[in-house]
C-alpha atoms as a PDB file:
ATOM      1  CA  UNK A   1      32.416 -12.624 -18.979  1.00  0.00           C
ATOM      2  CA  UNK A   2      28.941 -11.076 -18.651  1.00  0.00           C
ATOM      3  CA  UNK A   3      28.209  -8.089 -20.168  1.00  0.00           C
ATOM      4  CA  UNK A   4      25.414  -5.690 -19.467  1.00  0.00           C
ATOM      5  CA  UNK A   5      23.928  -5.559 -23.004  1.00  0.00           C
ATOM      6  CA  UNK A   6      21.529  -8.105 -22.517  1.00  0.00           C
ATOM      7  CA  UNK A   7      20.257  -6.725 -19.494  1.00  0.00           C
ATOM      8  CA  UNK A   8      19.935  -3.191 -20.597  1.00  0.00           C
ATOM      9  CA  UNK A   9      18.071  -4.315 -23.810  1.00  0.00           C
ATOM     10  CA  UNK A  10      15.695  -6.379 -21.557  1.00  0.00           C
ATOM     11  CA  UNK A  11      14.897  -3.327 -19.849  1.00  0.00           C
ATOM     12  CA  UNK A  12      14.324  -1.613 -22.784  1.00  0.00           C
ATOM     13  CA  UNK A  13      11.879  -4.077 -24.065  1.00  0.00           C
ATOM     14  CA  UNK A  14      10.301  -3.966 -20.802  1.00  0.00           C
ATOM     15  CA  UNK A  15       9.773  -0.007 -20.831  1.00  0.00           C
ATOM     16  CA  UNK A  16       8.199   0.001 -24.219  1.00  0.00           C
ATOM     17  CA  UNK A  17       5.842  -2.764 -23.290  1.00  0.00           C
ATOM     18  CA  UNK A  18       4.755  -0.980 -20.217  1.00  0.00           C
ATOM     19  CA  UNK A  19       4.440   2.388 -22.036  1.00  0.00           C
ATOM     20  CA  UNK A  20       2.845   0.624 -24.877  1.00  0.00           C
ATOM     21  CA  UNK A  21      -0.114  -0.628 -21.950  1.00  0.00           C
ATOM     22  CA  UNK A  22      -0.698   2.414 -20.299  1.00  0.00           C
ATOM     23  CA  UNK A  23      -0.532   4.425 -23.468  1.00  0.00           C
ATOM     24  CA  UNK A  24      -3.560   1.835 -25.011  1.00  0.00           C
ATOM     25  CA  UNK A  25      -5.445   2.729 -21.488  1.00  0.00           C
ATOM     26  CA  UNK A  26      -5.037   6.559 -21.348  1.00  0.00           C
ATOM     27  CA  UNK A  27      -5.896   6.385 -24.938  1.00  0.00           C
ATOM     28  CA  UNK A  28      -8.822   4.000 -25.268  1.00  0.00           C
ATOM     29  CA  UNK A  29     -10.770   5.681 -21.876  1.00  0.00           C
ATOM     30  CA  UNK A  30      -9.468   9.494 -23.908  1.00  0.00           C
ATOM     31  CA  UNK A  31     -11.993   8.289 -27.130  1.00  0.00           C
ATOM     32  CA  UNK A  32     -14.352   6.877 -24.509  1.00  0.00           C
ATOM     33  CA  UNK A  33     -14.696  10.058 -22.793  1.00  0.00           C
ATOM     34  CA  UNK A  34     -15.100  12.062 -25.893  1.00  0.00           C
ATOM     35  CA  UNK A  35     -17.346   9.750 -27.540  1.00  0.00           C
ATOM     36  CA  UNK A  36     -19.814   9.792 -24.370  1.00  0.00           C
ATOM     37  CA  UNK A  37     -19.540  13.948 -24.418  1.00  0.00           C
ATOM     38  CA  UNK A  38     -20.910  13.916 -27.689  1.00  0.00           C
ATOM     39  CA  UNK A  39     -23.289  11.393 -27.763  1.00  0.00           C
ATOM     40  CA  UNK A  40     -26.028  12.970 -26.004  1.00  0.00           C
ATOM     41  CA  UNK A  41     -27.409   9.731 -24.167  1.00  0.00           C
ATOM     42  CA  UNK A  42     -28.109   9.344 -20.792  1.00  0.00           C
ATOM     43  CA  UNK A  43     -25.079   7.051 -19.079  1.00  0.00           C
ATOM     44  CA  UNK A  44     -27.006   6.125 -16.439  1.00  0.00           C
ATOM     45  CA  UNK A  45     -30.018   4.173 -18.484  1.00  0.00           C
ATOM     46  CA  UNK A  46     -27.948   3.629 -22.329  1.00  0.00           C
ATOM     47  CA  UNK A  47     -26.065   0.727 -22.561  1.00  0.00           C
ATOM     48  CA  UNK A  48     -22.612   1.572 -24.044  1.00  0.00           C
ATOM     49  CA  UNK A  49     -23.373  -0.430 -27.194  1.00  0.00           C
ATOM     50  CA  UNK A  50     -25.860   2.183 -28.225  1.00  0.00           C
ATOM     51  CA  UNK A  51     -23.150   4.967 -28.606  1.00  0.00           C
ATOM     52  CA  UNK A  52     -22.409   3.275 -31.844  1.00  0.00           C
ATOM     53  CA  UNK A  53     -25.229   4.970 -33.097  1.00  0.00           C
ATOM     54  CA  UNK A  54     -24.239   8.497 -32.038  1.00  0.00           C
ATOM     55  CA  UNK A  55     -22.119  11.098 -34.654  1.00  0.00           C
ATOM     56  CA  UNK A  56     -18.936  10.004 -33.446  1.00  0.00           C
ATOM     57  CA  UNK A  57     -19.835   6.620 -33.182  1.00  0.00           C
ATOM     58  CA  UNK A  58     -16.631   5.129 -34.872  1.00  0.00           C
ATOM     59  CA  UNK A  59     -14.601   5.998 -31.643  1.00  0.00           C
ATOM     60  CA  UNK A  60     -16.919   2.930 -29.708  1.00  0.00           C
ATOM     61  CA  UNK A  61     -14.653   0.283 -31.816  1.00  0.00           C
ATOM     62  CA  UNK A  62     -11.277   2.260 -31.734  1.00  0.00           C
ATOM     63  CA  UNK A  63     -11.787   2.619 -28.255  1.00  0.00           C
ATOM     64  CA  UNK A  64     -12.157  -1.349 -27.467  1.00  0.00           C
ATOM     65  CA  UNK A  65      -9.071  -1.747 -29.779  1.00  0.00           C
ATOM     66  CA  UNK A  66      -7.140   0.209 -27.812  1.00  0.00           C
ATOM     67  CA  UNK A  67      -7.725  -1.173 -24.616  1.00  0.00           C
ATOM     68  CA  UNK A  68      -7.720  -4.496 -26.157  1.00  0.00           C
ATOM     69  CA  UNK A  69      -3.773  -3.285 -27.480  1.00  0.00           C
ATOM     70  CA  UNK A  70      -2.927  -2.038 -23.997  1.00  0.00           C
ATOM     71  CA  UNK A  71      -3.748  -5.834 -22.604  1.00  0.00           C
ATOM     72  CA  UNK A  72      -1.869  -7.539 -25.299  1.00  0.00           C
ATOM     73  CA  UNK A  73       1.389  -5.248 -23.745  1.00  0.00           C
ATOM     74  CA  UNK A  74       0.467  -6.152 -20.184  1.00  0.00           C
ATOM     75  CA  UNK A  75      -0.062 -10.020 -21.287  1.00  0.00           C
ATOM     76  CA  UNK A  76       3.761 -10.238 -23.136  1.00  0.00           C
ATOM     77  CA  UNK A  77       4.896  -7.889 -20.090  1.00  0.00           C
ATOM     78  CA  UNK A  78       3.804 -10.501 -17.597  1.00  0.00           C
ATOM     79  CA  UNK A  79       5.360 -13.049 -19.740  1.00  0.00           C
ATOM     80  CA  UNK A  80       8.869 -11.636 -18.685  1.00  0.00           C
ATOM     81  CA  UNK A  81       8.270 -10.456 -14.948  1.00  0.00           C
ATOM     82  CA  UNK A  82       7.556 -12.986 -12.055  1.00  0.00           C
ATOM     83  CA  UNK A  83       3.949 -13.207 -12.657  1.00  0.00           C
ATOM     84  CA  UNK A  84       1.604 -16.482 -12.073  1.00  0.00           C
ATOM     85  CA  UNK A  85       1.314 -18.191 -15.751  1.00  0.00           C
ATOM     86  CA  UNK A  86      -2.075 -17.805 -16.289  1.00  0.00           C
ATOM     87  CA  UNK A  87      -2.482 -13.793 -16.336  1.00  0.00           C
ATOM     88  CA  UNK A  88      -0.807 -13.864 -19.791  1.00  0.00           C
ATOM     89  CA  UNK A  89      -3.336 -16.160 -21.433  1.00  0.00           C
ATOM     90  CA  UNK A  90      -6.141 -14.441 -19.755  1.00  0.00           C
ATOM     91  CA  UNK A  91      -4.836 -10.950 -20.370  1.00  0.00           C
ATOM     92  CA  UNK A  92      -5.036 -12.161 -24.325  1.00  0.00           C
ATOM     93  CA  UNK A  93      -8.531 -13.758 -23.820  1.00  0.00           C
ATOM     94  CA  UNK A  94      -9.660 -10.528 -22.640  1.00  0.00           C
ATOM     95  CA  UNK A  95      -8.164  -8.672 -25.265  1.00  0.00           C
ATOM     96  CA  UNK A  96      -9.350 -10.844 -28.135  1.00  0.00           C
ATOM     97  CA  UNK A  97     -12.908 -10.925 -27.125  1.00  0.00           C
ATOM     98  CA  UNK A  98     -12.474  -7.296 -26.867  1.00  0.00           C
ATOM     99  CA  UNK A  99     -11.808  -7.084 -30.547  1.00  0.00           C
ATOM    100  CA  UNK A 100     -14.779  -9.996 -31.111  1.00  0.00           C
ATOM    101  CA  UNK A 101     -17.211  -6.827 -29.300  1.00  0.00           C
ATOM    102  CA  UNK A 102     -15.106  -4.216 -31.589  1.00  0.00           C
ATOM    103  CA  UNK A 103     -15.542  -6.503 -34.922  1.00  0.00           C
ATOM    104  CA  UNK A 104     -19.123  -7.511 -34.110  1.00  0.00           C
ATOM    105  CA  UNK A 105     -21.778  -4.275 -33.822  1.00  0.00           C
ATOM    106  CA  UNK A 106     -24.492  -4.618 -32.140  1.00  0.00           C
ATOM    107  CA  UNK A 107     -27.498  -3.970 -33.796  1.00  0.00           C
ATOM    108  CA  UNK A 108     -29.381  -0.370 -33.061  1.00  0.00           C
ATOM    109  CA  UNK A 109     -31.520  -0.084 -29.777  1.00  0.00           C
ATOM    110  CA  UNK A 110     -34.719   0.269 -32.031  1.00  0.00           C
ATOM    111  CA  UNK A 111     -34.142  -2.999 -33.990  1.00  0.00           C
ATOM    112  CA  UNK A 112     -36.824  -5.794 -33.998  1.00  0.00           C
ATOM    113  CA  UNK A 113     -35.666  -9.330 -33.805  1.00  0.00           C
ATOM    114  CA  UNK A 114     -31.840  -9.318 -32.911  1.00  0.00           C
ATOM    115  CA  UNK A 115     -29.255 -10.314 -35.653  1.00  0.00           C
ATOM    116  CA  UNK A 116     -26.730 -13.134 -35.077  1.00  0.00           C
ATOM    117  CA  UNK A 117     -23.933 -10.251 -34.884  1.00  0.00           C
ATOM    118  CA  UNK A 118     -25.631  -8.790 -32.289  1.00  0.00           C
ATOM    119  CA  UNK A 119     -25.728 -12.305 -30.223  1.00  0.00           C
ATOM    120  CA  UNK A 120     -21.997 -12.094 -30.813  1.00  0.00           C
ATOM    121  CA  UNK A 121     -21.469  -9.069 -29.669  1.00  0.00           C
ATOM    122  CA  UNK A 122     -23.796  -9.258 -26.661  1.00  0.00           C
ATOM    123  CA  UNK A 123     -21.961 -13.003 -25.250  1.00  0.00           C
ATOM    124  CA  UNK A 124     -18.113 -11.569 -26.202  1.00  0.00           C
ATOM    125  CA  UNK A 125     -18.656  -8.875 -23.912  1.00  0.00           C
ATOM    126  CA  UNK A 126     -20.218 -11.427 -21.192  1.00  0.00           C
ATOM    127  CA  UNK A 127     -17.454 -13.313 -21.432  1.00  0.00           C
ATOM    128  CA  UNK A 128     -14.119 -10.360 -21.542  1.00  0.00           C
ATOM    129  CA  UNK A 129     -16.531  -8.829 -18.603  1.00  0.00           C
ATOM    130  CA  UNK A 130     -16.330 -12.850 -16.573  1.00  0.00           C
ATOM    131  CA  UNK A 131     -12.577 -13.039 -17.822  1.00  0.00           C
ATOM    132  CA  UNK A 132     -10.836 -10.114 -16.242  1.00  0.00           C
ATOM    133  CA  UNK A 133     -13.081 -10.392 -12.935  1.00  0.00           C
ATOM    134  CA  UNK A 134     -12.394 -13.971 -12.489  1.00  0.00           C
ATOM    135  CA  UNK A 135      -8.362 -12.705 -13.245  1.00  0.00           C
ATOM    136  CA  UNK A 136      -8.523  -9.652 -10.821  1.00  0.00           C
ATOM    137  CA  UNK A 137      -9.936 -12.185  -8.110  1.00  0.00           C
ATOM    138  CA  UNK A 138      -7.185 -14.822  -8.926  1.00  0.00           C
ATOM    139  CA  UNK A 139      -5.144 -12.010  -8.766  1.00  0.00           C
ATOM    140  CA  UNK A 140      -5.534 -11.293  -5.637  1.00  0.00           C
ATOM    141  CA  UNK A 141      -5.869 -15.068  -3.725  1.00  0.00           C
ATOM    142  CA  UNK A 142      -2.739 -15.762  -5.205  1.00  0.00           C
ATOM    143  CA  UNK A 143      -1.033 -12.761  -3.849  1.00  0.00           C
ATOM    144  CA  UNK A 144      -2.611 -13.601  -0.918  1.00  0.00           C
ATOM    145  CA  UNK A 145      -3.405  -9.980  -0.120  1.00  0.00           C
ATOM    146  CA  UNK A 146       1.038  -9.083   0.672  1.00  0.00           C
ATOM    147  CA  UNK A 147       0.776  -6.423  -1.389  1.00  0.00           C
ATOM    148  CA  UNK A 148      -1.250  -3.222  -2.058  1.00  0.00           C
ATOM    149  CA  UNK A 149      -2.126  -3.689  -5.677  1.00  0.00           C
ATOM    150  CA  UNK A 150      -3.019  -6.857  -5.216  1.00  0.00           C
ATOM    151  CA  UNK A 151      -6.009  -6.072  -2.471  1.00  0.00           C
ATOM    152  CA  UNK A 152      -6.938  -3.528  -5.288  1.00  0.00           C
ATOM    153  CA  UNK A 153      -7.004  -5.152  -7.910  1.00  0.00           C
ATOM    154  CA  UNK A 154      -9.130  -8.273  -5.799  1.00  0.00           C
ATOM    155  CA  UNK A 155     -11.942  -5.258  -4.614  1.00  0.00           C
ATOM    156  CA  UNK A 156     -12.010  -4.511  -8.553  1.00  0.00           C
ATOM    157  CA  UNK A 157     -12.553  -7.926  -9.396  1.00  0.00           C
ATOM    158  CA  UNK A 158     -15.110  -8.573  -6.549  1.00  0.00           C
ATOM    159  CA  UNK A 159     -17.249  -5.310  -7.568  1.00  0.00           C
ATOM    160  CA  UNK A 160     -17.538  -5.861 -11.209  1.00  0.00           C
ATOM    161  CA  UNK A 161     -18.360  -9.452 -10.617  1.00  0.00           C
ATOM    162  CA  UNK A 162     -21.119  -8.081  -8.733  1.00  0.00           C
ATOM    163  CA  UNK A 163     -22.198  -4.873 -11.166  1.00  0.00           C
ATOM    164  CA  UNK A 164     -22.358  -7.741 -13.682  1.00  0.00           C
ATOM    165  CA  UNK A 165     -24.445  -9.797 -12.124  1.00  0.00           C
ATOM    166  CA  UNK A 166     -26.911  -6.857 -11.333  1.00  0.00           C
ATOM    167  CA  UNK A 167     -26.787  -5.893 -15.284  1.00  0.00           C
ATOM    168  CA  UNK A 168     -27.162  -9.357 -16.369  1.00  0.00           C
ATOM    169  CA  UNK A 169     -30.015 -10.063 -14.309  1.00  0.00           C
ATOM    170  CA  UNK A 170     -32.681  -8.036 -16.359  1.00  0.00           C
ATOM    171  CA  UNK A 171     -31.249 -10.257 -19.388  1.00  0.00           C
ATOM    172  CA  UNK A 172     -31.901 -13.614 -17.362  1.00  0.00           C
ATOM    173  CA  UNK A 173     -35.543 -12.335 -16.018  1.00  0.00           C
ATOM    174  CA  UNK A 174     -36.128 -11.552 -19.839  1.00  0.00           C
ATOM    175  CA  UNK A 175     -35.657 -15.126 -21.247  1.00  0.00           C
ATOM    176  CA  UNK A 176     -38.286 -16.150 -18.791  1.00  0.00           C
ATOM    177  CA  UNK A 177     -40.917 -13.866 -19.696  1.00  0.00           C
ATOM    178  CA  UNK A 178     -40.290 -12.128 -16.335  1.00  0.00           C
ATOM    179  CA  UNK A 179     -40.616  -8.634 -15.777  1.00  0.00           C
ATOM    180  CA  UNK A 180     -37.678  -6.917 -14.688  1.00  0.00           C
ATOM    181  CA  UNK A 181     -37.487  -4.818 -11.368  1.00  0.00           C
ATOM    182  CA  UNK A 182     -37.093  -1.177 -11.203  1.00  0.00           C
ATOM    183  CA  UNK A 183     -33.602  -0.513 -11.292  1.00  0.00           C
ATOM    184  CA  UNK A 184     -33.021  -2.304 -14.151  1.00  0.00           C
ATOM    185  CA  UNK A 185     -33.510   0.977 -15.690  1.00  0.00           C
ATOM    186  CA  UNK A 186     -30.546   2.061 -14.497  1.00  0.00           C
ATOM    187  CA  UNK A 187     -28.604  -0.492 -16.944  1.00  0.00           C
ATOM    188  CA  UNK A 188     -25.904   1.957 -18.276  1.00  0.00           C
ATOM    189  CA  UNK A 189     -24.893   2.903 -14.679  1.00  0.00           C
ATOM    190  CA  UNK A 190     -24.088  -0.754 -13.854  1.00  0.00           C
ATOM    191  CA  UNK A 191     -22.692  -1.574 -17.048  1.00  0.00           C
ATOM    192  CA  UNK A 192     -20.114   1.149 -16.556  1.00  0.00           C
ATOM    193  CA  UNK A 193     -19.557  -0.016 -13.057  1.00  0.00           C
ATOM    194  CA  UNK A 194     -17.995  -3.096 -14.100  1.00  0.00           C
ATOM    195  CA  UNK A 195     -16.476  -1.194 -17.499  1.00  0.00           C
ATOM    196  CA  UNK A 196     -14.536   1.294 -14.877  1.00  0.00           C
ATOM    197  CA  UNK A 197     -13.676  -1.426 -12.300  1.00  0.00           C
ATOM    198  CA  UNK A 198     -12.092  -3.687 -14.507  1.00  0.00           C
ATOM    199  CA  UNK A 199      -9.983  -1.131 -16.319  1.00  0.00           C
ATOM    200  CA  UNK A 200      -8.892   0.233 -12.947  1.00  0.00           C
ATOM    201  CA  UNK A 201      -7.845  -3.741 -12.184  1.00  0.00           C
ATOM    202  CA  UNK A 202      -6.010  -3.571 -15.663  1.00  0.00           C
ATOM    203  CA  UNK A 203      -4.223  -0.159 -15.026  1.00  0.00           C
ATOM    204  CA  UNK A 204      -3.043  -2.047 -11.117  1.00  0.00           C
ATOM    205  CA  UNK A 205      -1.821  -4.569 -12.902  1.00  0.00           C
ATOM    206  CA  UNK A 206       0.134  -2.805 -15.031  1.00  0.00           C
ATOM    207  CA  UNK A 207       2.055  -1.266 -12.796  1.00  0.00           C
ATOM    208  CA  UNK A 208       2.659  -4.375 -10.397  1.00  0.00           C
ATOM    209  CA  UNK A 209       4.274  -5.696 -13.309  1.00  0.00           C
ATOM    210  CA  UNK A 210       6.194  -2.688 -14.396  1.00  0.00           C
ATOM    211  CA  UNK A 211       7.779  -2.630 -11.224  1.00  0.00           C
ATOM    212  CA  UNK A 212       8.901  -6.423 -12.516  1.00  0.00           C
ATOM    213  CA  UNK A 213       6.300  -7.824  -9.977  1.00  0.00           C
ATOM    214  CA  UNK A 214       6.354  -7.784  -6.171  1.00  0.00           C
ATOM    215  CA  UNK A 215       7.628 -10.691  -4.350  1.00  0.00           C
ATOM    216  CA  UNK A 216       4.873 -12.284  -2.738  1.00  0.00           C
ATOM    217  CA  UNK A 217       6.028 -13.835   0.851  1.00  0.00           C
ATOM    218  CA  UNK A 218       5.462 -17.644   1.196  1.00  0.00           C
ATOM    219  CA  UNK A 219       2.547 -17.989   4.089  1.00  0.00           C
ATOM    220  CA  UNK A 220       4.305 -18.891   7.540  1.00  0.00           C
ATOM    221  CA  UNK A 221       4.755 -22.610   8.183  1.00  0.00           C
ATOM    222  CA  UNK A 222       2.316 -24.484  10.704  1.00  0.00           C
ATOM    223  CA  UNK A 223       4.247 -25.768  13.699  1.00  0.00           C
ATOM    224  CA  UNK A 224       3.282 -29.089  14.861  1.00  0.00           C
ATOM    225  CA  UNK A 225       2.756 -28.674  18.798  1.00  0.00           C
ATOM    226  CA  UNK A 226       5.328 -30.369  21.136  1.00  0.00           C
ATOM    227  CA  UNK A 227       4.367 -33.071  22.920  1.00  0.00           C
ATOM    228  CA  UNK A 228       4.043 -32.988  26.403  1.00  0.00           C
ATOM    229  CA  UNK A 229       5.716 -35.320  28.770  1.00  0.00           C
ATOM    230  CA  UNK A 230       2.950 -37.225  30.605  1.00  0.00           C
END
């Protein structure tokens, strides 16, 4: 006999994980907001990096924890739900080198020579930035575009692969002893382009998988033509 216990706790556990994700988004982009109210900098030319250094500084880290918490749900939800096996492990990457960026300050925009902390920091947030666009993209080839979230979530991945390109290209011109063009200026303004495109991804995902994930059609078979009688 099969009783409905297991299922109902399943459910349960499902429910929590979900609220636990959205509740780490909602609350991580809350301390965001707030810290970037009071920080007085210009979002369109400061990096976010440099609101460390602003009164309410502390809420940079707690913030990156948060969203890094709300990815660990989404990875264990995905775990359970009919989704492809690799957005667990990335949803995990993501989050840890979140916490690398959150563990590893980087050093104030008036230093001299950059620390080795700051190198950390600077390459952990390369890398969860390359992560979660290269996830949002497989995201959305492998759902071959059947469903809604997934042509979001694809157009996420496709724009913050290209906002980070545009920020890192002032970086690559700069190990070259290149100038950098005009809008490089406008760093903070990119930066937050690929920030805000990848959390919207992240918030998609969510809830494709709280809805236990969609079924994805199979792509229609290729008849072989019929011969023709000569």
């Amino acid at each position: 006999m099969i009783t409905a216990a297991p299922m109902r706790n399943r459910e349960i556990v499902l429910k929590r994980l979900t609220l636990a994700g959205f509740a780490g988004i909602g609350l991580g982009l809350a301390a965001m907001v707030v810290l970037h109210a009071t920080s007085g900098l210009n979002p369109a030319h400061a990096v976010i990096s440099a609101h460390l250094y602003t009164p309410h500084g502390w809420l940079l880290p707690v913030s990156l924890c948060l969203f890094a918490g709300g990815a660990c749900a989404f990875a264990a939800l995905a775990r359970s739900v009919a989704a492809p096996r690799w957005m667990a492990p990335l949803l995990a990457a993501w989050a840890g080198l979140l916490l690398l960026v959150a563990a590893f300050p980087s050093d104030p925009p008036t230093a001299g020579p950059y620390s080795a902390v700051h190198f950390v920091h600077r390459y952990a947030a390369f890398a969860a930035f390359c992560v979660m666009a290269a996830l949002a993209i497989a995201f959305g080839r492998w759902a071959r575009g059947a469903c809604r979230c997934a042509r979001i979530v694809s157009a996420c991945g496709w724009v913050a692969l290209g906002s980070l390109a545009v920020t890192a290209l002032p970086y690559a011109l700069a190990w070259f002893d290149l100038a950098s063009p005009w809008w490089a200026a406008a760093g903070g303004l990119n930066q937050r382009m690929t920030v805000g495109s990848e959390l919207l991804a992240l918030a998609v995902l969510g809830s494709w998988l709280r809805r236990g994930g969609d079924p994805v059609p199979e792509p229609p078979a290729v008849r072989e033509p019929v011969p023709v009688p000569a």
